[in-house]
Protein backbone atom coordinates (compact mmCIF):
# COMPACT_ATOMS: atom_id res chain seq x y z
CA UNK A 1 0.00 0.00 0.00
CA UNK A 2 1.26 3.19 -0.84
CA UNK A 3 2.61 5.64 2.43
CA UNK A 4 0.73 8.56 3.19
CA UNK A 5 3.58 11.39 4.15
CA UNK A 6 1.87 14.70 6.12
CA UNK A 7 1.38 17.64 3.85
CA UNK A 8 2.43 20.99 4.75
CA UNK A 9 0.10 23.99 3.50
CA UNK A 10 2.55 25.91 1.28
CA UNK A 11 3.50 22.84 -1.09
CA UNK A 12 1.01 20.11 -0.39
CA UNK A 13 3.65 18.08 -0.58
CA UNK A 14 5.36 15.53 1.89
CA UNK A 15 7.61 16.21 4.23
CA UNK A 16 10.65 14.34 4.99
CA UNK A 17 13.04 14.55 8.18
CA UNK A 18 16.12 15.32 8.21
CA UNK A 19 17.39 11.62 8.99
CA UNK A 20 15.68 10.14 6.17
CA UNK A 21 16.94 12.15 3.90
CA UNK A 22 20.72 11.38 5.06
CA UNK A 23 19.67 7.98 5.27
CA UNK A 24 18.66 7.59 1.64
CA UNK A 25 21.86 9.65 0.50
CA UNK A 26 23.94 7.19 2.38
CA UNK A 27 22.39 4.15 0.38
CA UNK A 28 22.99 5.99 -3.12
CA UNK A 29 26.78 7.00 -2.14
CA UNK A 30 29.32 3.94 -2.82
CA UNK A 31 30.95 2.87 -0.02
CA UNK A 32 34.44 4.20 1.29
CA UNK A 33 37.12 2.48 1.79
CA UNK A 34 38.65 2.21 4.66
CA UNK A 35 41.84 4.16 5.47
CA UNK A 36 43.03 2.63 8.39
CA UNK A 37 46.00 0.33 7.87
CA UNK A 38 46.49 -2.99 10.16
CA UNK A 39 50.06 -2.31 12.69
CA UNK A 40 52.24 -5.87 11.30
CA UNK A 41 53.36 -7.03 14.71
CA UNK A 42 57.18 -6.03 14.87
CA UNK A 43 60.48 -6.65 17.14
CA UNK A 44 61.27 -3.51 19.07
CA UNK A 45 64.36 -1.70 17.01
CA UNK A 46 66.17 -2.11 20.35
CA UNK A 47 65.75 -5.98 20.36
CA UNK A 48 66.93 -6.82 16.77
CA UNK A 49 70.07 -7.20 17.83
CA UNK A 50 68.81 -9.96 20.37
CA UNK A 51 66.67 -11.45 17.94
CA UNK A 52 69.30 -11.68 15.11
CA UNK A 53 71.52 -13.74 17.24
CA UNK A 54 68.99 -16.13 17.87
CA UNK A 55 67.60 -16.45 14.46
CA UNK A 56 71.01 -16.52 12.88
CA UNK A 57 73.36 -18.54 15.19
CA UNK A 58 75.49 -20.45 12.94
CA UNK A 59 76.25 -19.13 9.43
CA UNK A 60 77.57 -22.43 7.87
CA UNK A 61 74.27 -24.53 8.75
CA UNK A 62 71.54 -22.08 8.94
CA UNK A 63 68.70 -22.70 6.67
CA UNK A 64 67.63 -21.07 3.34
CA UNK A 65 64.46 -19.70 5.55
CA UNK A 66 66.44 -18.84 8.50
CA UNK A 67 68.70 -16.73 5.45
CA UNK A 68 65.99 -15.26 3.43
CA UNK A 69 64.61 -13.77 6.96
CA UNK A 70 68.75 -12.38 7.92
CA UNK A 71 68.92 -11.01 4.38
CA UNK A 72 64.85 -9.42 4.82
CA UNK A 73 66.25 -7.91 8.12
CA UNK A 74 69.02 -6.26 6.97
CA UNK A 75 67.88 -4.70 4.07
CA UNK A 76 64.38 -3.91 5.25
CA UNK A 77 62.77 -5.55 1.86
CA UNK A 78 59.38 -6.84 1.69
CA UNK A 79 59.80 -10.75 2.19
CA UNK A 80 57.86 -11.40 -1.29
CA UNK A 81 60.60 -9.13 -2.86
CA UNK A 82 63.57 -11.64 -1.28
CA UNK A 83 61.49 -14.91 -1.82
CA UNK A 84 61.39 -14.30 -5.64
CA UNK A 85 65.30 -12.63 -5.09
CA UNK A 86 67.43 -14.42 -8.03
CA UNK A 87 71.16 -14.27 -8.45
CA UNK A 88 71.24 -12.44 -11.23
CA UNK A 89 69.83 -9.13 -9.48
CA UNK A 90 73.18 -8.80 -7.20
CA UNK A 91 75.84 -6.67 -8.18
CA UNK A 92 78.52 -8.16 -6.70
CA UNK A 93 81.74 -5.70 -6.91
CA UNK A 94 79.30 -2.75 -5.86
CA UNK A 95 77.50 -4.22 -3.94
CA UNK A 96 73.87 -3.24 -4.83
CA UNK A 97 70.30 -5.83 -5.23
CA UNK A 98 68.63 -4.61 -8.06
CA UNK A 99 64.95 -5.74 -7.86
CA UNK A 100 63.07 -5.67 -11.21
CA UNK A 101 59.39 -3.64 -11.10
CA UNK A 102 57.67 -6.63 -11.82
CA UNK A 103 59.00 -7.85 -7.98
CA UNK A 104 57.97 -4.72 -6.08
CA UNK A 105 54.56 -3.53 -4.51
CA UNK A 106 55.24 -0.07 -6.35
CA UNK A 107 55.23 -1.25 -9.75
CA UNK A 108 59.23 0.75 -10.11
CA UNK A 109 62.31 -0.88 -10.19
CA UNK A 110 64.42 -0.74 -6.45
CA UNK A 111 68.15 -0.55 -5.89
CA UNK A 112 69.28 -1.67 -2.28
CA UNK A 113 72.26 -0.96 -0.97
CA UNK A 114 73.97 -4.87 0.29
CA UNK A 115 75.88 -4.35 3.68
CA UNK A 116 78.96 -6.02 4.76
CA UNK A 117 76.88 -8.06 6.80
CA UNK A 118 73.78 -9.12 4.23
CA UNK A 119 76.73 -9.54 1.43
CA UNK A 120 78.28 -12.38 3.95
CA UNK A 121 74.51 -13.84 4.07
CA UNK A 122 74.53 -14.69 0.29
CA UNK A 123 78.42 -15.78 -0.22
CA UNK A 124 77.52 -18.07 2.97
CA UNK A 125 74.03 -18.82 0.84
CA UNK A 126 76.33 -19.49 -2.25
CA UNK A 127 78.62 -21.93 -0.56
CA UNK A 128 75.80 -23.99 -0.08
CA UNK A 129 73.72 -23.67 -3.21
CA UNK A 130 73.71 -26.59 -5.38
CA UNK A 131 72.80 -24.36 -8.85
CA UNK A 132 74.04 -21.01 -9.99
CA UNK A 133 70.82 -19.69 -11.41
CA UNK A 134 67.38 -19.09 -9.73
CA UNK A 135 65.87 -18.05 -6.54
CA UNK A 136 69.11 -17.13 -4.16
CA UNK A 137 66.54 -18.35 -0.90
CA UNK A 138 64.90 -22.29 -2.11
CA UNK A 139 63.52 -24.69 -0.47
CA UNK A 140 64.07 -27.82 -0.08
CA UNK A 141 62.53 -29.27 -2.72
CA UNK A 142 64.32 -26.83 -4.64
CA UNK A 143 61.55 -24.53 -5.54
CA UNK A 144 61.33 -20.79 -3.53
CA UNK A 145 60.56 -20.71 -0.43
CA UNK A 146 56.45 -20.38 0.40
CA UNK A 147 55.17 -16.98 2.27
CA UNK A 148 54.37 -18.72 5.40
CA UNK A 149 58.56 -19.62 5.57
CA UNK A 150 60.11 -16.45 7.22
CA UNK A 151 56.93 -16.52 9.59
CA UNK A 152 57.74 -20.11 10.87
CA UNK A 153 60.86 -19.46 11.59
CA UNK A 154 60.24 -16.38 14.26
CA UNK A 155 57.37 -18.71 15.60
CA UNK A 156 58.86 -22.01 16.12
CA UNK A 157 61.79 -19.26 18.19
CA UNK A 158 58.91 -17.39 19.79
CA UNK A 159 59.99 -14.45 19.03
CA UNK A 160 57.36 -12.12 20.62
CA UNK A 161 56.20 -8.92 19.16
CA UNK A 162 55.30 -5.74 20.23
CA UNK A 163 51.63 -6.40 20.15
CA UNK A 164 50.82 -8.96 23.36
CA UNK A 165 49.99 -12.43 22.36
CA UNK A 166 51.40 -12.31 18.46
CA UNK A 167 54.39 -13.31 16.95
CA UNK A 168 56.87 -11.22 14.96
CA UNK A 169 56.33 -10.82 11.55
CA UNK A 170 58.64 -10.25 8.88
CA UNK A 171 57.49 -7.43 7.23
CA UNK A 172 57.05 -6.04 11.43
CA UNK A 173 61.08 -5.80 10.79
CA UNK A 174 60.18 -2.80 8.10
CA UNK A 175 58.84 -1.23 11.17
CA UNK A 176 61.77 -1.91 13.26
CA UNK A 177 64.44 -0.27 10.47
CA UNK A 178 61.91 2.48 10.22
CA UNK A 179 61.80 3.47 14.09
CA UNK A 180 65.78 3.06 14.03
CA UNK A 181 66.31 5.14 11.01
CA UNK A 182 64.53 7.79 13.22
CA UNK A 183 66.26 7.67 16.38
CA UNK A 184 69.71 7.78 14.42
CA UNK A 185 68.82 11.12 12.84
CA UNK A 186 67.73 9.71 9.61
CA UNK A 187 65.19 11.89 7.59
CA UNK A 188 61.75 10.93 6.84
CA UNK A 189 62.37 10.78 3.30
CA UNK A 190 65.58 8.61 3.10
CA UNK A 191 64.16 6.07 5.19
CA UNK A 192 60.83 5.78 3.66
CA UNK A 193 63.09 5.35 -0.07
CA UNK A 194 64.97 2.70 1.75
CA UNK A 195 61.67 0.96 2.07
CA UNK A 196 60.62 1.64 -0.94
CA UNK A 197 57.35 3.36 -0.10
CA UNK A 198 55.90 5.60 -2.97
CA UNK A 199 57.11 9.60 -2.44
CA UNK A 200 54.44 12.43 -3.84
CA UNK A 201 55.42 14.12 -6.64
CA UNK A 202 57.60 13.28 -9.69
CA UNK A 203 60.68 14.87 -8.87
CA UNK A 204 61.34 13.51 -5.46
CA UNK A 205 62.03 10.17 -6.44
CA UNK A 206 64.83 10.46 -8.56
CA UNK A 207 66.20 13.32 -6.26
CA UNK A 208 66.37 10.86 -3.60
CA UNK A 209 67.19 7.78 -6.06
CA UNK A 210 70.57 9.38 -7.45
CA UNK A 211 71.76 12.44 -4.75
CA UNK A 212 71.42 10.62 -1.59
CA UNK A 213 72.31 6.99 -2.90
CA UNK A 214 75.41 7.50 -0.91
CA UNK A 215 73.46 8.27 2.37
CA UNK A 216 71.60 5.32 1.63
CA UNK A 217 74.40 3.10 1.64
CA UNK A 218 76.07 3.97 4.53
CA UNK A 219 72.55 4.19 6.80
CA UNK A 220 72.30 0.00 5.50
CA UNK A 221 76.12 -0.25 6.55
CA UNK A 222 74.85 1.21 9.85
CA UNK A 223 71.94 -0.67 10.09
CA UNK A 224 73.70 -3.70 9.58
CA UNK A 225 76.28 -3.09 12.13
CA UNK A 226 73.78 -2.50 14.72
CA UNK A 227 71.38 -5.24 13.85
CA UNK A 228 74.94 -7.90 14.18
CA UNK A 229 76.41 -5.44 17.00
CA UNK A 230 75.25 -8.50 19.83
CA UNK A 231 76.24 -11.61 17.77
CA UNK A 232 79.25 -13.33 19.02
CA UNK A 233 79.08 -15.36 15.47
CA UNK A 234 80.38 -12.30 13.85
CA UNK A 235 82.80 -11.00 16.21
CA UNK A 236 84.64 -13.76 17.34
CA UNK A 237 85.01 -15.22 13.32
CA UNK A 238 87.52 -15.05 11.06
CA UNK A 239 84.78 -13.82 8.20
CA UNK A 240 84.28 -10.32 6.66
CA UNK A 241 82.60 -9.00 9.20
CA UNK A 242 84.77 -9.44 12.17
CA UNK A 243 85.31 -5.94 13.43
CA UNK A 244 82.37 -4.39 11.62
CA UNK A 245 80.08 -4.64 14.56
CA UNK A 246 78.94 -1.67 16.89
């Protein structure tokens, strides 16, 4: 049956409320999306050092997940982008990771500066590979390693996070480089490059991709100094990094 609405005496017309009419716009506008991102539960920047040494106690027989999550750490790259990491994207005698676009969430080729310390990851991962070409990080059947790897190995070492009752995740360790990059006097814009996050307007990347690659490399130096500086692996060892912790 049709609704009968009260008239008023100037239109003869119904009248509606306020809230019904806001209530029928809100059913013709498409829904928003929500802005609100979810925190990654991450390792306090002042307990990577901790966490490294447990992760990453012995260099000859650590595993290709227990690697892949080192070589994550150190560089602060997404995991996805080291998972599908081949060895034909490392520059060995300057010691850069080139990632190709079609690996990173931006859609735009990445350069990463390789520290002392992440460089010793993959010679150590090299010594141990059974084929030259392919994923640097495979499993064990050969094939890379799944997305679920790196998160395995912080549970099955309970590595706690800083939100109570989760683990660590590895892309939490993004966080963790971000927070130090801060307290060290880094600027916002240098560290959020190193992470590859996208930078407003089309002359700020390549300001920050070619002037400050320099900065860049020595904040990953740092960064990987600090991140070994409590691992007696490194400092008591006769490899490349002995003497290059903090």
């Amino acid at each position: 049956a049709r609704k009968d609405y009260p008239k008023t005496p100037a239109s003869n017309g119904p009248v509606f409320s306020r809230q019904s009419t806001v209530q029928s716009v809100k059913k013709l506008l498409p829904q928003q999306k929500r802005t609100t991102k979810r925190h990654q539960p991450a390792v306090p920047y002042l307990r990577v050092p901790e966490v490294m040494n447990i992760i990453y106690p012995n260099a000859i027989e650590v595993s290709a997940g227990r690697s892949a999550l080192a070589f994550a750490i150190l560089t602060a790259a997404r995991s996805g982008e080291v998972r599908k990491m081949t060895w034909d994207q490392i520059n060995w005698e300057e010691a850069f990771w080139h990632i190709p676009a079609a690996n990173t969430k931006t859609g735009e080729a990445h350069t990463v500066p390789i520290s002392t310390q992440a460089l010793e990851v993959l010679k150590q991962r090299q010594a141990v590979s059974e084929c030259e070409g392919g994923e640097v990080f495979r499993s064990r059947n050969r094939g890379p390693l799944s997305d679920m790897t790196l998160t395995k190995v912080l549970r099955d070492n309970n590595i706690e996070s800083d939100v109570p009752g989760r683990t660590a995740t590895a892309h939490g360790f993004r966080s963790s480089f971000r927070d130090w990059a801060a307290e060290n006097g880094y600027s916002f814009a240098i560290a959020e490059f190193a992470l590859a996050h996208a930078l407003k307007g089309n002359a700020v990347r390549p300001y920050y991709r070619t002037r400050h690659l320099n900065e860049r490399i020595g904040m990953m130096q740092k960064w990987g100094d600090y991140v070994f500086s409590a691992s007696s692996l490194w400092k008591s060892s006769g490899s490349a990094l002995k003497g290059k912790t903090a």
